[in-house]
Structure formats: C-alpha cells, structure tokens
PDB file of N, CA and C in Angstrom:
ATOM      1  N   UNK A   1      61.487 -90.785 -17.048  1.00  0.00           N
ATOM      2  CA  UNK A   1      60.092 -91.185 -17.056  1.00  0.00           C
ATOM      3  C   UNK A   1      59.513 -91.025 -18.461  1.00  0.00           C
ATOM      4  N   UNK A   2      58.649 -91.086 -18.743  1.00  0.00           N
ATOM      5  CA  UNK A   2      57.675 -91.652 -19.908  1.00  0.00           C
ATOM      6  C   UNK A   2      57.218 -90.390 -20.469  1.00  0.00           C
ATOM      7  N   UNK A   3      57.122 -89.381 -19.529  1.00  0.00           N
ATOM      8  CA  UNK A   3      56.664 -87.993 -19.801  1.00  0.00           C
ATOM      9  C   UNK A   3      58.192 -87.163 -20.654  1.00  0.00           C
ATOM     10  N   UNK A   4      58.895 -87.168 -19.861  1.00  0.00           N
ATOM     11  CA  UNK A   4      59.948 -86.917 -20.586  1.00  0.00           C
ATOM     12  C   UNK A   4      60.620 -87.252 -21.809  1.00  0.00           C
ATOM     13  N   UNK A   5      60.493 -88.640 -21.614  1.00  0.00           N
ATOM     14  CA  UNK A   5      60.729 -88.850 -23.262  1.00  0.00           C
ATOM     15  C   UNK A   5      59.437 -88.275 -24.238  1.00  0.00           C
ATOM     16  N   UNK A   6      58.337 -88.582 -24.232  1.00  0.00           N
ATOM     17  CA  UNK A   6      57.129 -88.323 -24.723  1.00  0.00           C
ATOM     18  C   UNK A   6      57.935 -86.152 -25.241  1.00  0.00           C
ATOM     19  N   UNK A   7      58.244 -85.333 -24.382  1.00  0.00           N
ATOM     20  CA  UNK A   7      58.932 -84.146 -24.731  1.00  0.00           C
ATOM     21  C   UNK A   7      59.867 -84.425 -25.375  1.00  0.00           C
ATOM     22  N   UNK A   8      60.550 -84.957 -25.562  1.00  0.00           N
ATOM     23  CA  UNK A   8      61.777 -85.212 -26.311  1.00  0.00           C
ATOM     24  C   UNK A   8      61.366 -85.056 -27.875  1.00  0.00           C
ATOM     25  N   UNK A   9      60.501 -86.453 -27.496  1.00  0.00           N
ATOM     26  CA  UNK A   9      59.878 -86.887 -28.764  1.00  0.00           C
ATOM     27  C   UNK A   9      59.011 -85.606 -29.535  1.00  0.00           C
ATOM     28  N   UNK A  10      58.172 -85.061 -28.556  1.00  0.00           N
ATOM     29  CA  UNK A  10      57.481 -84.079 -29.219  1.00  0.00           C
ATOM     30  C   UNK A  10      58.538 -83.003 -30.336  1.00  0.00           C
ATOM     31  N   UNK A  11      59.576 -82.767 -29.306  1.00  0.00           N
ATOM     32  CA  UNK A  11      60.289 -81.612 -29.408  1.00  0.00           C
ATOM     33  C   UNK A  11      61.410 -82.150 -30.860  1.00  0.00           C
ATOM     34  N   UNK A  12      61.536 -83.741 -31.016  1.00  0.00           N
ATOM     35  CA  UNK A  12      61.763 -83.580 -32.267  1.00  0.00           C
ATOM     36  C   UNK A  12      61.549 -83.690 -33.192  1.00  0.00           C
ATOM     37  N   UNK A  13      60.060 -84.070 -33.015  1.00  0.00           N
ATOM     38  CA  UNK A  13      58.944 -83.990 -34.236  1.00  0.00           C
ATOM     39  C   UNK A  13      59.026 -82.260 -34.973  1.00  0.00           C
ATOM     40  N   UNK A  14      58.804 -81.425 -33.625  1.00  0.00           N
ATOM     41  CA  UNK A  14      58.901 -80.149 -34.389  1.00  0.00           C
ATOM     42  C   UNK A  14      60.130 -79.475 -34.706  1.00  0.00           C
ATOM     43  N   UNK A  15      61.010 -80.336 -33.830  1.00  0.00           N
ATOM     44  CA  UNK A  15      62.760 -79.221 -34.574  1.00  0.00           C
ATOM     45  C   UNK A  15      62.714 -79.576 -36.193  1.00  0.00           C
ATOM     46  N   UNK A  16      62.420 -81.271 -36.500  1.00  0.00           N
ATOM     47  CA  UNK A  16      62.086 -81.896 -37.993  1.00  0.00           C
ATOM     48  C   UNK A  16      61.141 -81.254 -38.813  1.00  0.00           C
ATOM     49  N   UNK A  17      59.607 -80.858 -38.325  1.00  0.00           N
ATOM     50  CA  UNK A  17      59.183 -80.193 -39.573  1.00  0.00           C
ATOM     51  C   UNK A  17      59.434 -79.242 -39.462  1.00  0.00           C
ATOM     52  N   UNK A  18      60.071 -78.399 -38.583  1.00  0.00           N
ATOM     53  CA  UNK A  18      60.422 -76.853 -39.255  1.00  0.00           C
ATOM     54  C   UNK A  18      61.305 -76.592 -40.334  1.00  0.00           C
ATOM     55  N   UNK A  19      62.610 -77.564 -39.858  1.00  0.00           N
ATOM     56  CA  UNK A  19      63.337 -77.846 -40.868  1.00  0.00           C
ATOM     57  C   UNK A  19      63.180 -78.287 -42.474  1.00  0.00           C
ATOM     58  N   UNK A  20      61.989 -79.052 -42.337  1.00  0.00           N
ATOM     59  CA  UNK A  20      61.653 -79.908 -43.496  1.00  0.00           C
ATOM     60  C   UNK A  20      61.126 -79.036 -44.610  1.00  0.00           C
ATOM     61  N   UNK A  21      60.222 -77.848 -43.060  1.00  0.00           N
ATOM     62  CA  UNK A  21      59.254 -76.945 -44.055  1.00  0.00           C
ATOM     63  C   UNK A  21      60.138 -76.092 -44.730  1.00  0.00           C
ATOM     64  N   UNK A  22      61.219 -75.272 -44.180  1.00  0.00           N
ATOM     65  CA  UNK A  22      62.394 -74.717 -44.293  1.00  0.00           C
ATOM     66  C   UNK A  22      62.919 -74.876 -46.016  1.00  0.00           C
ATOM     67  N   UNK A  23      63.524 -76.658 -45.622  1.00  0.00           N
ATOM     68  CA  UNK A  23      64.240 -76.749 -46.919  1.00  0.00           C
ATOM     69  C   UNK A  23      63.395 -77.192 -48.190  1.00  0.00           C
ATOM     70  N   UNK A  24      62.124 -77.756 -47.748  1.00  0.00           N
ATOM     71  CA  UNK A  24      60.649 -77.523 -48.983  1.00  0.00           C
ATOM     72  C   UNK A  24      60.637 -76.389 -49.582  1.00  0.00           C
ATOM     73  N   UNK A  25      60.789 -74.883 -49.067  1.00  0.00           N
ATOM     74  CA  UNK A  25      60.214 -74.122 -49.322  1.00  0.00           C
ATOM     75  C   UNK A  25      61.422 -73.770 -50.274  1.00  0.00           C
ATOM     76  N   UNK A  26      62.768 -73.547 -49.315  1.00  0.00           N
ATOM     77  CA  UNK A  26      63.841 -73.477 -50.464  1.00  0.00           C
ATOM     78  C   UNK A  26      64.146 -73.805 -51.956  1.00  0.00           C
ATOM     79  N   UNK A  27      63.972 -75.097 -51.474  1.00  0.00           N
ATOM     80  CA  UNK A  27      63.763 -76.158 -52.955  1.00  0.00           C
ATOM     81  C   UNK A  27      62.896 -76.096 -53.745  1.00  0.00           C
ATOM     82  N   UNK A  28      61.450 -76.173 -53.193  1.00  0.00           N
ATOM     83  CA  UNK A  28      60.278 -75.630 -54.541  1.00  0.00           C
ATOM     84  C   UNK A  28      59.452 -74.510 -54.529  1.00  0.00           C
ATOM     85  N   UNK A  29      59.549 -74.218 -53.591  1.00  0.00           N
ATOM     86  CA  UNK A  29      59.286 -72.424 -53.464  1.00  0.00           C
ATOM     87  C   UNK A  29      57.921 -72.389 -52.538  1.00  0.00           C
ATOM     88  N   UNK A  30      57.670 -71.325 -52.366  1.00  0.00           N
ATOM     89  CA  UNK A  30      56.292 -71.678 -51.317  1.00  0.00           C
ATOM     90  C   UNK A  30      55.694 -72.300 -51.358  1.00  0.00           C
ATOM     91  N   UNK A  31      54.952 -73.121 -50.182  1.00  0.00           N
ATOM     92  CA  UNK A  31      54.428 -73.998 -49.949  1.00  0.00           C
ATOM     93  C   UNK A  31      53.103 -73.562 -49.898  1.00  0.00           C
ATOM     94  N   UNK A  32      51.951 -74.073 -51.411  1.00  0.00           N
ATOM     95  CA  UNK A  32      50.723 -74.046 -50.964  1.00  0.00           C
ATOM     96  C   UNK A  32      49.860 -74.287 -49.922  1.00  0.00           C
ATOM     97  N   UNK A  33      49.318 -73.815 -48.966  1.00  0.00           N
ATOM     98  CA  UNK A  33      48.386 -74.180 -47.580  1.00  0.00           C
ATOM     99  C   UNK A  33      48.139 -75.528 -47.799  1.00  0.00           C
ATOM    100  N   UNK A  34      47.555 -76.209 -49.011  1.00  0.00           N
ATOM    101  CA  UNK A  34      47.183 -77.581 -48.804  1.00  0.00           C
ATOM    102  C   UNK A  34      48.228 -78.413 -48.352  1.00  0.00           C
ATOM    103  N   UNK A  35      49.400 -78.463 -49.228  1.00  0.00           N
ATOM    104  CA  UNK A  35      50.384 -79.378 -49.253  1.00  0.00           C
ATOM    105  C   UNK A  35      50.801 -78.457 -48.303  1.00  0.00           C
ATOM    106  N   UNK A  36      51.087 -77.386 -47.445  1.00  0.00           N
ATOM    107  CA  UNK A  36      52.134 -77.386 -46.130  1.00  0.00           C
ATOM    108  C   UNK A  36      51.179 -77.973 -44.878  1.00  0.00           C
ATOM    109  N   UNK A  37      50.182 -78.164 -44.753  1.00  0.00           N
ATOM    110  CA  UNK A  37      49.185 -78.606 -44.227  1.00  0.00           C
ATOM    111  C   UNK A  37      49.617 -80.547 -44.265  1.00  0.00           C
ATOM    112  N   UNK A  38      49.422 -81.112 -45.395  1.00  0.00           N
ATOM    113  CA  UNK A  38      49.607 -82.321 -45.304  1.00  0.00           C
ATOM    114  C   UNK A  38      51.416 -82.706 -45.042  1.00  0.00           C
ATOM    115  N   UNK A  39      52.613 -81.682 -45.414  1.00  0.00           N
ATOM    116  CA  UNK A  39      53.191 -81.945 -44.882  1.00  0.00           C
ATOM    117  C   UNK A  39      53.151 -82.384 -42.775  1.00  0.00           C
ATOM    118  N   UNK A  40      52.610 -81.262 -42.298  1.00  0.00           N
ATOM    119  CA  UNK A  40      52.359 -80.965 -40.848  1.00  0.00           C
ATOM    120  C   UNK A  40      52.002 -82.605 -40.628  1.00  0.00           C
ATOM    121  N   UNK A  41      51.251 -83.298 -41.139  1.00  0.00           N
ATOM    122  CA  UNK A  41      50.745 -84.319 -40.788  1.00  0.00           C
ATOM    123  C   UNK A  41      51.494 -85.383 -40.738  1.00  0.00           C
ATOM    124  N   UNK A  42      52.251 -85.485 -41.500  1.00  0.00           N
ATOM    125  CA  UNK A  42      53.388 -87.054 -41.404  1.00  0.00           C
ATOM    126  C   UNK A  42      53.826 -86.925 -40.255  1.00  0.00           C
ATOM    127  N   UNK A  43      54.459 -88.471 -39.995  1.00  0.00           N
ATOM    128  CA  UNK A  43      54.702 -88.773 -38.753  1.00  0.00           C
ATOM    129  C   UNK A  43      56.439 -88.466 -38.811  1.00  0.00           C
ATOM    130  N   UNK A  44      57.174 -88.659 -37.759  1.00  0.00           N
ATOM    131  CA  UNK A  44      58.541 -88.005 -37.426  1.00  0.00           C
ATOM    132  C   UNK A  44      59.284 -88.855 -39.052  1.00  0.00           C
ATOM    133  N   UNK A  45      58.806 -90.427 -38.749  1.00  0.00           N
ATOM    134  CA  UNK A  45      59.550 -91.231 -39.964  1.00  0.00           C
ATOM    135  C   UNK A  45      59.423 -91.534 -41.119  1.00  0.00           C
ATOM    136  N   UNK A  46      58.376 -90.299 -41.232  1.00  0.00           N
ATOM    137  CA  UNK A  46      57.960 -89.949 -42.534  1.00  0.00           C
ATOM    138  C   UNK A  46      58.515 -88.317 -42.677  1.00  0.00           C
ATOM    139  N   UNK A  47      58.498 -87.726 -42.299  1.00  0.00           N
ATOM    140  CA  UNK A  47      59.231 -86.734 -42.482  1.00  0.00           C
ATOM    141  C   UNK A  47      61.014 -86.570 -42.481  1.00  0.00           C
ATOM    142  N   UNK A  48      61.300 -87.368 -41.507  1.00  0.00           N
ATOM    143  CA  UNK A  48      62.825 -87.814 -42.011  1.00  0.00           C
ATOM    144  C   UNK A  48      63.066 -88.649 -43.294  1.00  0.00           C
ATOM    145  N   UNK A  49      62.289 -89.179 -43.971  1.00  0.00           N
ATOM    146  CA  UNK A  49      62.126 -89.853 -45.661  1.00  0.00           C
ATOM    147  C   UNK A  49      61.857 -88.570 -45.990  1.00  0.00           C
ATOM    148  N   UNK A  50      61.212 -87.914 -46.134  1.00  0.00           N
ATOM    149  CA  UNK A  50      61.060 -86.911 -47.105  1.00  0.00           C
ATOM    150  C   UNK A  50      62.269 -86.097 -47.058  1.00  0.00           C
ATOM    151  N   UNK A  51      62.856 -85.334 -45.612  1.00  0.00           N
ATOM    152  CA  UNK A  51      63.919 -84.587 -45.222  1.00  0.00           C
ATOM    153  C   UNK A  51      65.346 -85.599 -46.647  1.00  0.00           C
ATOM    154  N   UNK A  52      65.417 -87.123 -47.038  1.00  0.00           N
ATOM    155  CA  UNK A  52      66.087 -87.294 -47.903  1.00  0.00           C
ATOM    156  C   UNK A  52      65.192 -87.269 -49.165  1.00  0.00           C
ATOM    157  N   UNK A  53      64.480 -87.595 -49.742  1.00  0.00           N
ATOM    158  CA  UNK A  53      64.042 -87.353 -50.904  1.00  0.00           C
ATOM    159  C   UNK A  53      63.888 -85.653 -51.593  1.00  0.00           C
ATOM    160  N   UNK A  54      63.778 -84.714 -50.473  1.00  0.00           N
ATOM    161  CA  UNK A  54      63.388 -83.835 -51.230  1.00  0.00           C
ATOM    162  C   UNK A  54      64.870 -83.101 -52.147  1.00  0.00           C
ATOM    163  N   UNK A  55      66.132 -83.757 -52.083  1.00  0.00           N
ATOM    164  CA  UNK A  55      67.185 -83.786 -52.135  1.00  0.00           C
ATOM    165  C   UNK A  55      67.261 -83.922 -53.859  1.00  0.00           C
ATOM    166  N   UNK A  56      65.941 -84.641 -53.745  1.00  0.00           N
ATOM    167  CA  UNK A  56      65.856 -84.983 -55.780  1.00  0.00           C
ATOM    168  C   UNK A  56      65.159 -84.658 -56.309  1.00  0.00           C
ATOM    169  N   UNK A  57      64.373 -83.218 -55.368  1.00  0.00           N
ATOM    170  CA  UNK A  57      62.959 -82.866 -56.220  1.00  0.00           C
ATOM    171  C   UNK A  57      63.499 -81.907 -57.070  1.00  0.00           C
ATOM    172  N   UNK A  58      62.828 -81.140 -58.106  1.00  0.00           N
ATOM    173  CA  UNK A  58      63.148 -80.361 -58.774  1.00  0.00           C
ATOM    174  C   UNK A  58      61.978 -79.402 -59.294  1.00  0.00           C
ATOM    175  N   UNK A  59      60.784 -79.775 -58.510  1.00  0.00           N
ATOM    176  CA  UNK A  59      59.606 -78.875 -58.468  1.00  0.00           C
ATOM    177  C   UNK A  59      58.715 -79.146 -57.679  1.00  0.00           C
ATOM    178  N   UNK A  60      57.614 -78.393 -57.299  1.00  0.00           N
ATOM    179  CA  UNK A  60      56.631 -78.892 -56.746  1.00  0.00           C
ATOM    180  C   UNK A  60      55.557 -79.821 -57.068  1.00  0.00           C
ATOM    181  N   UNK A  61      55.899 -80.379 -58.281  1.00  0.00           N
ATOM    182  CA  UNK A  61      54.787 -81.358 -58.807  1.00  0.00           C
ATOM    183  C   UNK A  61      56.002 -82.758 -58.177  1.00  0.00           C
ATOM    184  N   UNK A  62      56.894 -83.003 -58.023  1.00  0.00           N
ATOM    185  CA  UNK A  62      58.057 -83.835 -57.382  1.00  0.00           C
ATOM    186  C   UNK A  62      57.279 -84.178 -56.042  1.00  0.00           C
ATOM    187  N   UNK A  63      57.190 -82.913 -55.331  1.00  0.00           N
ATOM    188  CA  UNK A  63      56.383 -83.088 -53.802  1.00  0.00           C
ATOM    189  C   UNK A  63      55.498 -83.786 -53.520  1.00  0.00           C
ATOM    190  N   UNK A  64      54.478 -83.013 -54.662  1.00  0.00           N
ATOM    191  CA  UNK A  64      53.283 -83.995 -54.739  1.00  0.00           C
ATOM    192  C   UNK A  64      53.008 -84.896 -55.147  1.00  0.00           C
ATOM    193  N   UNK A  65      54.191 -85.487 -56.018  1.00  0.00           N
ATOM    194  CA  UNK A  65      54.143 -87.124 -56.108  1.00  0.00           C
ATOM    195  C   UNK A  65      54.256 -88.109 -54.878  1.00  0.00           C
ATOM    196  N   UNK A  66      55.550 -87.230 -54.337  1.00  0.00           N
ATOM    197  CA  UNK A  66      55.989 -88.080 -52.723  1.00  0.00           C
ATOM    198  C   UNK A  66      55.290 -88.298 -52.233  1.00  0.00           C
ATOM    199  N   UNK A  67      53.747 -87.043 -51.785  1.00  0.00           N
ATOM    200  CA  UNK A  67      52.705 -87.125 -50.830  1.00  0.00           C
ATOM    201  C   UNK A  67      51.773 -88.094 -50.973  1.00  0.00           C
ATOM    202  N   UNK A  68      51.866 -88.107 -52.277  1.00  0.00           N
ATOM    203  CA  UNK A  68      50.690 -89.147 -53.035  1.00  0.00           C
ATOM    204  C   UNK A  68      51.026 -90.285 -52.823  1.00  0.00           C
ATOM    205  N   UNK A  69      52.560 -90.913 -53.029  1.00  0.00           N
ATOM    206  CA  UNK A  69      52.770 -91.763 -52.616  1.00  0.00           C
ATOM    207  C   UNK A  69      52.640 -92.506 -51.295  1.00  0.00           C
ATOM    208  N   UNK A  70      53.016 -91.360 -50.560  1.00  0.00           N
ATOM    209  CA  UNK A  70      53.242 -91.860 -48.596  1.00  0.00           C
ATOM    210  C   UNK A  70      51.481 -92.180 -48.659  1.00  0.00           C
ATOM    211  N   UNK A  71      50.971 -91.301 -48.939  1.00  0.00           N
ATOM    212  CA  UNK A  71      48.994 -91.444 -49.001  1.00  0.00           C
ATOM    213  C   UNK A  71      48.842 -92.771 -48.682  1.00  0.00           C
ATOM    214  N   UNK A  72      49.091 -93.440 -50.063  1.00  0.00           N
ATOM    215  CA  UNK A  72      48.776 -94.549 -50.794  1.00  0.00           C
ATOM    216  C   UNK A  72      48.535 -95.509 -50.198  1.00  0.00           C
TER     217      UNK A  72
END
C-alpha cells in the first residue's frame, strides 16, 4: 500500500542524511547550524548528488558553493 512505501521512503530519506551528515562532517569538519540545517532540507535526490560531490570537496567553503548552487 501507499503508506508503506511512503515509510520506506521516509526511512530512506533519513538512513541518507545521517550518512551524508556523517561523511560532511568527516570531510570538512563540523557542520555550522546554518549549513547543517540547509543540508536537512534537500530532497532524497539532492542529497544523493551531494553524498557524490562531497567526494571533491576539500573545505567547507566547497560545501557552500554546492548549496549555493542547488539554491539557485
């Protein structure tokens, strides 16, 4: 049923940003409240784009280009 998937879906929206937040934080180091905040907000297929880009960041000004971009 419709409900069930709808859980699915929920459930892998959040297995994805935990992860995302996870390897963000790894990669450029804590995540300011603003930008972990606007991460929270992308949608699943925007966060699986980022889950590959952040692969080439090399700081947190990198991040906030991405964000700026998806914004746009």
């Amino acid at each position: 049923t419709s409900m069930y998937r709808d859980i699915k879906v929920e459930g892998r929206y959040e297995e994805a940003k935990s992860l995302i937040l996870r390897q963000l934080t790894r990669r450029v180091g804590e995540l300011p409240q603003p930008i972990r905040q606007r991460v929270e907000t992308l949608s699943l297929e925007q966060l699986e784009n980022l889950g590959e880009a952040l692969l080439d960041f090399n700081s947190m000004a990198d991040l906030q280009t991405w964000l700026e971009e998806v914004k746009g």
